[in-house]
C-alpha atoms as a PDB file:
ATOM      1  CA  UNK A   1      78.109 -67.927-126.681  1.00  0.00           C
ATOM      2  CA  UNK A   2      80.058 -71.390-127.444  1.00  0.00           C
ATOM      3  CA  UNK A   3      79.994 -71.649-123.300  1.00  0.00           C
ATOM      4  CA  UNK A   4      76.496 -70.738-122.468  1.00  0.00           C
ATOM      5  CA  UNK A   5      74.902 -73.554-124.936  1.00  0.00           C
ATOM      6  CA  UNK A   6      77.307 -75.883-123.552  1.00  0.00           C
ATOM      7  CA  UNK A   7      76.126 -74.840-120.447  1.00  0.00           C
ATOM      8  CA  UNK A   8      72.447 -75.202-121.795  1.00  0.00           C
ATOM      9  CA  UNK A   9      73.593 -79.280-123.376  1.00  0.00           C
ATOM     10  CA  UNK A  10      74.864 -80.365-120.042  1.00  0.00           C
ATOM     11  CA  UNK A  11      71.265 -79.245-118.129  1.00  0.00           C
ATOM     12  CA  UNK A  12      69.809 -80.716-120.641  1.00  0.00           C
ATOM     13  CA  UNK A  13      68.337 -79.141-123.963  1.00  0.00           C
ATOM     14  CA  UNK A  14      65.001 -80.700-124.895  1.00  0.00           C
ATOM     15  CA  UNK A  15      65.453 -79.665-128.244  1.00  0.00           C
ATOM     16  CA  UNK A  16      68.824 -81.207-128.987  1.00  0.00           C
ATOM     17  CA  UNK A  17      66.866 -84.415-127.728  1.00  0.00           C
ATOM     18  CA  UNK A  18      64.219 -83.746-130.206  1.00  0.00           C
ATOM     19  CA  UNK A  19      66.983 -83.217-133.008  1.00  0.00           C
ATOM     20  CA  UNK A  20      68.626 -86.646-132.189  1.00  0.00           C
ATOM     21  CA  UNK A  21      65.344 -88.650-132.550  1.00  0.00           C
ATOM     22  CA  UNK A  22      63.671 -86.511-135.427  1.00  0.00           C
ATOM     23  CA  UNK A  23      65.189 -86.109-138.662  1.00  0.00           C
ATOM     24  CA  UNK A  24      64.068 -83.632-140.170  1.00  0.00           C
ATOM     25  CA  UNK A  25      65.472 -84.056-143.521  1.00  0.00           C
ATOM     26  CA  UNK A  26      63.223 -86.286-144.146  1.00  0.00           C
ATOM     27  CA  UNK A  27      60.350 -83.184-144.221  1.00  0.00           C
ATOM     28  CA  UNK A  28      62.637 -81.547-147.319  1.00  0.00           C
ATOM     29  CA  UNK A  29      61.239 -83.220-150.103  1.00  0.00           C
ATOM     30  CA  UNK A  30      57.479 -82.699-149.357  1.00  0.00           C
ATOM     31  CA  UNK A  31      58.133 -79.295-148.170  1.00  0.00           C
ATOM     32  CA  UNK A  32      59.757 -78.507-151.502  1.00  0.00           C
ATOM     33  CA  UNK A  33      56.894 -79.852-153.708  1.00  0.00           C
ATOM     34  CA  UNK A  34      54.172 -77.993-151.539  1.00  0.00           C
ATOM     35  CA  UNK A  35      55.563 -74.450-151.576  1.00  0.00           C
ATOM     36  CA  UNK A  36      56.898 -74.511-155.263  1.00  0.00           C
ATOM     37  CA  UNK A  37      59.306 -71.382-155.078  1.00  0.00           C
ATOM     38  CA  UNK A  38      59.683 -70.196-158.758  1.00  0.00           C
ATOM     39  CA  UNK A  39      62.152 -67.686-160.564  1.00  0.00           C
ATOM     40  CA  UNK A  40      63.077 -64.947-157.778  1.00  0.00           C
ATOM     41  CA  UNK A  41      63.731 -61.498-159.250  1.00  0.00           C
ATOM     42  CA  UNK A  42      67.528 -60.439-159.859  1.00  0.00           C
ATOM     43  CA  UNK A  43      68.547 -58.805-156.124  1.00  0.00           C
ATOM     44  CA  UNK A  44      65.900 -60.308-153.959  1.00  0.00           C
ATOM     45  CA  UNK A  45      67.176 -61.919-151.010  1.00  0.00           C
ATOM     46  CA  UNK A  46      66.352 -65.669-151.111  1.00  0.00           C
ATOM     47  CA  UNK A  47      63.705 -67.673-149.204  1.00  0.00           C
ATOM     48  CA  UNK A  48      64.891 -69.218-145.567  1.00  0.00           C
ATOM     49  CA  UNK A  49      65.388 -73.209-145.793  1.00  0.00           C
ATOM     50  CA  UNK A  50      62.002 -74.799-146.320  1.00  0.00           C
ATOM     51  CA  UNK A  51      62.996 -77.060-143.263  1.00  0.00           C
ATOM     52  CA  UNK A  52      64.250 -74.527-141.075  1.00  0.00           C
ATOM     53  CA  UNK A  53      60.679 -73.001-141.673  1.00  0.00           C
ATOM     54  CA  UNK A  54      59.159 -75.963-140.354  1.00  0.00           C
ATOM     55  CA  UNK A  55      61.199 -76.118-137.422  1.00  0.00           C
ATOM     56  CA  UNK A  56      60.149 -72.771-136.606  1.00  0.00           C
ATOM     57  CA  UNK A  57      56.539 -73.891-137.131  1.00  0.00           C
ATOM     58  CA  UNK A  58      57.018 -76.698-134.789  1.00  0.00           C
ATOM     59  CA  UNK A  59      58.694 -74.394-132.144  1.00  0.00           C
ATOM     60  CA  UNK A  60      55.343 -72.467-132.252  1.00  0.00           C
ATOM     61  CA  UNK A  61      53.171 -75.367-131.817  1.00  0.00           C
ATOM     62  CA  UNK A  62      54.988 -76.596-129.484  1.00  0.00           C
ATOM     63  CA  UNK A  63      54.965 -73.208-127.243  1.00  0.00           C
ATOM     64  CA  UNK A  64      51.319 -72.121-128.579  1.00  0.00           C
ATOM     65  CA  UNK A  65      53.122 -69.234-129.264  1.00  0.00           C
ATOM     66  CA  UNK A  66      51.693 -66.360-132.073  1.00  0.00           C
ATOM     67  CA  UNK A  67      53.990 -65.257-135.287  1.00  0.00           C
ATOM     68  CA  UNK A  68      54.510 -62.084-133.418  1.00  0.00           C
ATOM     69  CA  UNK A  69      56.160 -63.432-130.384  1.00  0.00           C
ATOM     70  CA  UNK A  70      58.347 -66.768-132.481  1.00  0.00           C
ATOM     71  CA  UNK A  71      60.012 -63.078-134.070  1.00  0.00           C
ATOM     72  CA  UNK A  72      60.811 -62.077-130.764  1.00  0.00           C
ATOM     73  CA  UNK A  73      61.981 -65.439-129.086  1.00  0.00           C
ATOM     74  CA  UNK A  74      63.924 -66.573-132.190  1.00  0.00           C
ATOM     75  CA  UNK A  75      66.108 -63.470-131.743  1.00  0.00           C
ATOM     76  CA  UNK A  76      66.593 -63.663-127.924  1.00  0.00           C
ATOM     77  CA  UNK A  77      66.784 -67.503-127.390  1.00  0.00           C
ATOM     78  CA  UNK A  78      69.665 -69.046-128.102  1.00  0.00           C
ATOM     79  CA  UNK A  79      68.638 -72.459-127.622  1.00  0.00           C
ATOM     80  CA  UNK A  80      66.374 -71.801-130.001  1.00  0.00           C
ATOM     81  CA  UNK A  81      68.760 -70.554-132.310  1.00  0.00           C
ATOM     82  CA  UNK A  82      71.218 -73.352-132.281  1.00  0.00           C
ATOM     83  CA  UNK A  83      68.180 -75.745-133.129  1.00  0.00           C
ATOM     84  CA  UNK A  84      67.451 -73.816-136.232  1.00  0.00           C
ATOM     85  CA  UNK A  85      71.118 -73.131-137.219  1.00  0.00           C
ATOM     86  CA  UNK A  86      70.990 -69.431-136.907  1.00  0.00           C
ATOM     87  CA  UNK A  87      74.148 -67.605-135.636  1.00  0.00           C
ATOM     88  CA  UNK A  88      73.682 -63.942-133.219  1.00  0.00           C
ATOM     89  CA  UNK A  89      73.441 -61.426-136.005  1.00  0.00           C
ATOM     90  CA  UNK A  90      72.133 -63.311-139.154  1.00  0.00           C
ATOM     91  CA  UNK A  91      68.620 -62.127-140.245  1.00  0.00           C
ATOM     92  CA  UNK A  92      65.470 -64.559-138.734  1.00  0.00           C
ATOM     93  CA  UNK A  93      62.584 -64.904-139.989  1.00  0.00           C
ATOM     94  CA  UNK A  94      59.702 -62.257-139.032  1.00  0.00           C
ATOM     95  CA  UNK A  95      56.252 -62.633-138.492  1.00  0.00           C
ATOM     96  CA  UNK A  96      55.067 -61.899-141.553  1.00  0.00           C
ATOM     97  CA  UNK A  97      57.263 -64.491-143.181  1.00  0.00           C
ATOM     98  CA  UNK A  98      55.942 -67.800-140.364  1.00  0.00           C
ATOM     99  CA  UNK A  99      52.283 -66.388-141.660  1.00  0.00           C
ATOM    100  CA  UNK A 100      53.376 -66.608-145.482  1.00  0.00           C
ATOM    101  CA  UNK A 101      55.232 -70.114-144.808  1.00  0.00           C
ATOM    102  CA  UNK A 102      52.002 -71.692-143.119  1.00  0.00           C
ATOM    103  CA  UNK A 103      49.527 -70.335-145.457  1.00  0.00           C
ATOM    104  CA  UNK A 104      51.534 -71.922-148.364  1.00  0.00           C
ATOM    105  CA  UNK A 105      51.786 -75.259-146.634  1.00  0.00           C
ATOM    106  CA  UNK A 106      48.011 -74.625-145.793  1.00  0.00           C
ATOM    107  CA  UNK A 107      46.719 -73.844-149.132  1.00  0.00           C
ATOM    108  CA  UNK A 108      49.044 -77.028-150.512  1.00  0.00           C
ATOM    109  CA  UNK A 109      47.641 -79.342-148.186  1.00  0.00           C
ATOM    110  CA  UNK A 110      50.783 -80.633-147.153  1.00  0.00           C
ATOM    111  CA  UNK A 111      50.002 -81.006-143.414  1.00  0.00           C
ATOM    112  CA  UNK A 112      48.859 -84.389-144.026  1.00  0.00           C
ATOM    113  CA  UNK A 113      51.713 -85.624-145.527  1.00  0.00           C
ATOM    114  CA  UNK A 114      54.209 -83.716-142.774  1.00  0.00           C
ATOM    115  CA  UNK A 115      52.541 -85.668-139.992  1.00  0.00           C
ATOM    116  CA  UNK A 116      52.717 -88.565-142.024  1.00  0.00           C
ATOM    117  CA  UNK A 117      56.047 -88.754-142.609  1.00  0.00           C
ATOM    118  CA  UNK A 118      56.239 -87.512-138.754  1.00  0.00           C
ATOM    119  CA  UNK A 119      54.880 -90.695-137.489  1.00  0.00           C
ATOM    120  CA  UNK A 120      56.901 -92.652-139.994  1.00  0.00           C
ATOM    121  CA  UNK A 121      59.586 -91.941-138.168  1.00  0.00           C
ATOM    122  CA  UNK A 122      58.047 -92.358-134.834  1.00  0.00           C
ATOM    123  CA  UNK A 123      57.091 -96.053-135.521  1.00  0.00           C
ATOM    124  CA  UNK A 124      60.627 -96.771-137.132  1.00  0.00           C
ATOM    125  CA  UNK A 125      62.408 -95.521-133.593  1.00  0.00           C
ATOM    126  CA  UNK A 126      59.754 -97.969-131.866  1.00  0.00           C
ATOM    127  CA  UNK A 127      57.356 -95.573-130.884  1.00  0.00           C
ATOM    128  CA  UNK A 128      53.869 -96.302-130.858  1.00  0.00           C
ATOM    129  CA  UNK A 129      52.019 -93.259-129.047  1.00  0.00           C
ATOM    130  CA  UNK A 130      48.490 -94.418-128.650  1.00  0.00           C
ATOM    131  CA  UNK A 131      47.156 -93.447-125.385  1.00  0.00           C
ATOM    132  CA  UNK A 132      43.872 -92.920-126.440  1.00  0.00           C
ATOM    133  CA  UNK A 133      42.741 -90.506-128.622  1.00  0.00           C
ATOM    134  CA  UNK A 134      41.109 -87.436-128.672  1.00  0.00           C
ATOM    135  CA  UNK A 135      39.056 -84.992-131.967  1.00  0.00           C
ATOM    136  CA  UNK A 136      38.506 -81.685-131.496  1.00  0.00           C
ATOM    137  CA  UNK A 137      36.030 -80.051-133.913  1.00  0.00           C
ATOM    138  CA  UNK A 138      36.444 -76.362-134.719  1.00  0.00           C
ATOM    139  CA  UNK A 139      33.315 -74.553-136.807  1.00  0.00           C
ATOM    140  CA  UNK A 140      34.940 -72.233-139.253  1.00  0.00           C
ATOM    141  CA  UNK A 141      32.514 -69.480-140.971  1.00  0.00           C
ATOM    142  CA  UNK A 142      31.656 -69.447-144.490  1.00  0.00           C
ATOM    143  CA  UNK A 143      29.971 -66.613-146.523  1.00  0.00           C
ATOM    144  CA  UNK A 144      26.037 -67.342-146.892  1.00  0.00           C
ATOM    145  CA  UNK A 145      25.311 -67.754-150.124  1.00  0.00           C
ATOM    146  CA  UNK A 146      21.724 -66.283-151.845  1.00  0.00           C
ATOM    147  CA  UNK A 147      20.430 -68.737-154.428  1.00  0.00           C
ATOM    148  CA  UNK A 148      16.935 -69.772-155.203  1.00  0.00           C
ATOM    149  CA  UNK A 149      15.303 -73.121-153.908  1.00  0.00           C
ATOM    150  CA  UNK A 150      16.565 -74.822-157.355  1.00  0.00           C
ATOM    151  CA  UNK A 151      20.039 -73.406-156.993  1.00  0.00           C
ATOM    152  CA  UNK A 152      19.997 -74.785-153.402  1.00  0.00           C
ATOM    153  CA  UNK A 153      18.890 -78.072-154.206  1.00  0.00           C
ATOM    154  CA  UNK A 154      21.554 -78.675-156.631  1.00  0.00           C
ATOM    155  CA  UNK A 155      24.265 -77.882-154.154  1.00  0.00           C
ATOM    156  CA  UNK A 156      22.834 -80.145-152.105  1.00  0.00           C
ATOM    157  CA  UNK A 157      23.149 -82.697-154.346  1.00  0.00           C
ATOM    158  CA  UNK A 158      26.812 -82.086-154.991  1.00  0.00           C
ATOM    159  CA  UNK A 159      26.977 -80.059-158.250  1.00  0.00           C
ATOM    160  CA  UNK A 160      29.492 -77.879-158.786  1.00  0.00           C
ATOM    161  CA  UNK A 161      28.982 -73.963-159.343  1.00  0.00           C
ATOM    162  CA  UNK A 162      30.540 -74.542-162.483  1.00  0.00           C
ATOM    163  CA  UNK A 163      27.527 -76.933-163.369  1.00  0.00           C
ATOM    164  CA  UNK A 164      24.940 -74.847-161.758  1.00  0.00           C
ATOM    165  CA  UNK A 165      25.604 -71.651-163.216  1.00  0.00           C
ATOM    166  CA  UNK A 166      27.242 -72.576-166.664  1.00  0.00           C
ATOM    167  CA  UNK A 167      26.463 -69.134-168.688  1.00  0.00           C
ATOM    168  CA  UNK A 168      27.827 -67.211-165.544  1.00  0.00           C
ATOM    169  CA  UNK A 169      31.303 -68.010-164.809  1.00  0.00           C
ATOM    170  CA  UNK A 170      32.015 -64.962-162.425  1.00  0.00           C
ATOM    171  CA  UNK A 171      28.715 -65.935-160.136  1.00  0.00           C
ATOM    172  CA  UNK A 172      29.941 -69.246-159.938  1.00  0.00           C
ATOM    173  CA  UNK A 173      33.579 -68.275-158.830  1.00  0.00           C
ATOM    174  CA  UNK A 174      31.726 -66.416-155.845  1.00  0.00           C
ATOM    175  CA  UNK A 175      29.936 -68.880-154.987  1.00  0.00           C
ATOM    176  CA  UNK A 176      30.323 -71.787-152.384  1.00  0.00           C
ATOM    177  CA  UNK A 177      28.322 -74.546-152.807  1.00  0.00           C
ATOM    178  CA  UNK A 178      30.226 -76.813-150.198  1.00  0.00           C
ATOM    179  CA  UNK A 179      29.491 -75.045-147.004  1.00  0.00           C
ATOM    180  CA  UNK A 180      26.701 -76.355-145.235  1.00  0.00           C
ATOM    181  CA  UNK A 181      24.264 -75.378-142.213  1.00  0.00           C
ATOM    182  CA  UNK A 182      24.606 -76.800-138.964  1.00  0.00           C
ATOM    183  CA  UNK A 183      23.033 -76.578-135.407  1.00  0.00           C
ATOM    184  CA  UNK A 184      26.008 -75.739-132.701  1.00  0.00           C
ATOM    185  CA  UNK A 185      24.944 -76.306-128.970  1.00  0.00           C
ATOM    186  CA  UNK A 186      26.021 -74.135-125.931  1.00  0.00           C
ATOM    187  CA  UNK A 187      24.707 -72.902-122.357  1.00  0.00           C
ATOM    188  CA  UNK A 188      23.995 -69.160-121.259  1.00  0.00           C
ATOM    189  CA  UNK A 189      23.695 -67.882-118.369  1.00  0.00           C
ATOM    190  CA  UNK A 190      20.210 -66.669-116.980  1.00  0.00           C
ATOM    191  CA  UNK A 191      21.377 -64.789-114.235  1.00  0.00           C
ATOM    192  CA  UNK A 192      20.189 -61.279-114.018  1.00  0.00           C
ATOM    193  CA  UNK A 193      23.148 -58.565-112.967  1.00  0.00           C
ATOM    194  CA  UNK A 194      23.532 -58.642-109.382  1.00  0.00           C
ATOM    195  CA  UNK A 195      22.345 -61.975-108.716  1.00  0.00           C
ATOM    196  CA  UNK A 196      24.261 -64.520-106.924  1.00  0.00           C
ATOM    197  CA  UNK A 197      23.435 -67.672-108.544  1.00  0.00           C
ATOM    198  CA  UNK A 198      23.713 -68.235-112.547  1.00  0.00           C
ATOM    199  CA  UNK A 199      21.198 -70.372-114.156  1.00  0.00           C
ATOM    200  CA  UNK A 200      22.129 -72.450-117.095  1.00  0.00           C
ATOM    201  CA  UNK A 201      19.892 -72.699-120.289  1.00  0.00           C
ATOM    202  CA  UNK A 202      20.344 -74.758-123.038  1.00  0.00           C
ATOM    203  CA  UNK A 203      20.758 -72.844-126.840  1.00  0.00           C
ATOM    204  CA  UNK A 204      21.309 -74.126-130.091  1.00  0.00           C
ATOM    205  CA  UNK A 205      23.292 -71.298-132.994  1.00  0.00           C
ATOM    206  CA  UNK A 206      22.891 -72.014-136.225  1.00  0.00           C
ATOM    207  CA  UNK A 207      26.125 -71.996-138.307  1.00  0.00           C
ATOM    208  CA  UNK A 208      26.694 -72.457-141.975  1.00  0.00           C
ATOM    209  CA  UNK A 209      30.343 -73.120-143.014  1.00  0.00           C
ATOM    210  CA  UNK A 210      32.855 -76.221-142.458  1.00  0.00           C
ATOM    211  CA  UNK A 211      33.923 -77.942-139.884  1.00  0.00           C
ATOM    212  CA  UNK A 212      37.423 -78.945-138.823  1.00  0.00           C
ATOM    213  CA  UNK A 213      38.516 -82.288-137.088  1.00  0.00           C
ATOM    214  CA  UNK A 214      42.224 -82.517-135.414  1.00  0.00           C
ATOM    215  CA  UNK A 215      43.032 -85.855-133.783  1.00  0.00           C
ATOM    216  CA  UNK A 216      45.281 -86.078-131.136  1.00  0.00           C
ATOM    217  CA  UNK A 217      46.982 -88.844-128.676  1.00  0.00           C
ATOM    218  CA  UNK A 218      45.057 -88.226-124.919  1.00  0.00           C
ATOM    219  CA  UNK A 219      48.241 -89.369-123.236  1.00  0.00           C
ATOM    220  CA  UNK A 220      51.388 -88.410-125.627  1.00  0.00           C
ATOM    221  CA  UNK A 221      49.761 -85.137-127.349  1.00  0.00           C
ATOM    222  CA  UNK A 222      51.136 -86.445-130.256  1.00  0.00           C
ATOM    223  CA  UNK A 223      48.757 -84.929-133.280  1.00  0.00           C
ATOM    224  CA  UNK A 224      47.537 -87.793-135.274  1.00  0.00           C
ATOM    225  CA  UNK A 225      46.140 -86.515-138.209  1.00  0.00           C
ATOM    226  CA  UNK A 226      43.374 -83.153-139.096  1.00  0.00           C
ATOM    227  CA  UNK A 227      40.529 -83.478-141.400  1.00  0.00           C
ATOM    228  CA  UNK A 228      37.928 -81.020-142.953  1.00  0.00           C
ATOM    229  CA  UNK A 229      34.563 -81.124-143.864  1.00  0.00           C
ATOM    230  CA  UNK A 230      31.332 -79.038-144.618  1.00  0.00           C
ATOM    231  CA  UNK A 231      29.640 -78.023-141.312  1.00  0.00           C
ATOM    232  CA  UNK A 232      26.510 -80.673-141.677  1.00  0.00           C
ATOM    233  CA  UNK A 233      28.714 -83.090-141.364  1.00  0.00           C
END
């Protein structure tokens, strides 16, 4: 194994280069503070390095590769083991464990501090990747809620369910008074089976929920930072 990495360095391994200009120590202490491991039951095997989870996490993002497949091509790369300090034999994370690791980091909201800290580092090795930028928006469903006019009108206005429904605490845990309606825009096709040509029209879907914002760098694909809002937005 020693031979084929060194093999692998002297073609050139794009993630040793990524190791030598990213330190990803520096992703430790927010890491630690977002997923809060507490007391592990006596026998249970211990959590995998909180930064070796985000490497693994930037691996997939970097491939656009699902949890089930990072199992598989953990195990069978070795370039991608050397990156993440596993040796041939040592347990690796599965996919159920990637899913737990970002939903933690999710639920925290510590992906705004990781890229942070990302292009901290970027700027202090005199990088400056600004090529433009690009925001996606992505429209993500919410439950739609049944309340009267009044009920409606006061989420509107920003009270809380809390506020709204005082005497019923469980309602108000079920309810979501953030989501919001929206209009979303496509094209369908007109063309009747068999035809040739496809006409375009013009339709508008409603949608009630949020909506998500990720900005990226058009020339660098560098992400440059994610936001979320309701849907009317």
């Amino acid at each position: 194994m020693t031979d084929h990495l060194a093999r692998l360095s002297a073609t050139g391994d794009p993630l040793e280069a990524l190791e030598r200009h990213v330190d990803f120590e520096v992703f430790r202490p927010v890491l630690i503070e977002a997923l809060r491991y507490g007391e592990r039951p006596k026998g249970g095997r211990p959590p995998y390095d909180p930064v070796v989870m985000f490497k693994v996490l930037v691996l997939a993002s970097m491939h656009n590769l699902s949890d089930e497949r990072m199992e598989f091509l953990i195990r069978d790369r070795f370039s991608w083991l050397r990156f993440l300090g596993f040796q041939i034999g040592e347990p690796t994370p599965d996919q159920k464990t990637i899913w737990l690791f970002r939903e933690k980091l999710t639920q925290a909201g510590a992906f705004k501090a990781l890229l942070g800290a990302f292009e901290d580092q970027l700027r202090e090795r005199g990088y400056k990747p600004t090529g433009g930028q690009i925001v996606d928006a992505t429209l993500v469903s919410a439950p739609r809620q049944r309340m009267t006019k009044e009920e409606k009108e006061r989420a509107k206005a920003g009270e809380a369910a809390s506020d709204i429904w005082p005497d019923d605490p469980a309602k108000a845990a079920q309810k979501d008074t953030d989501a919001r309606w929206t209009v979303k825009y496509s094209k369908v096709k007109t063309t009747k089976e068999g035809e040739k040509d496809a006409g375009l029209v013009d339709i508008s879907v409603p949608h009630f929920g949020y909506k998500n914002h990720v900005s990226i760098d058009r020339k660098w694909r560098f992400i440059r930072g994610e936001t979320g809002t309701n849907a009317a937005r």
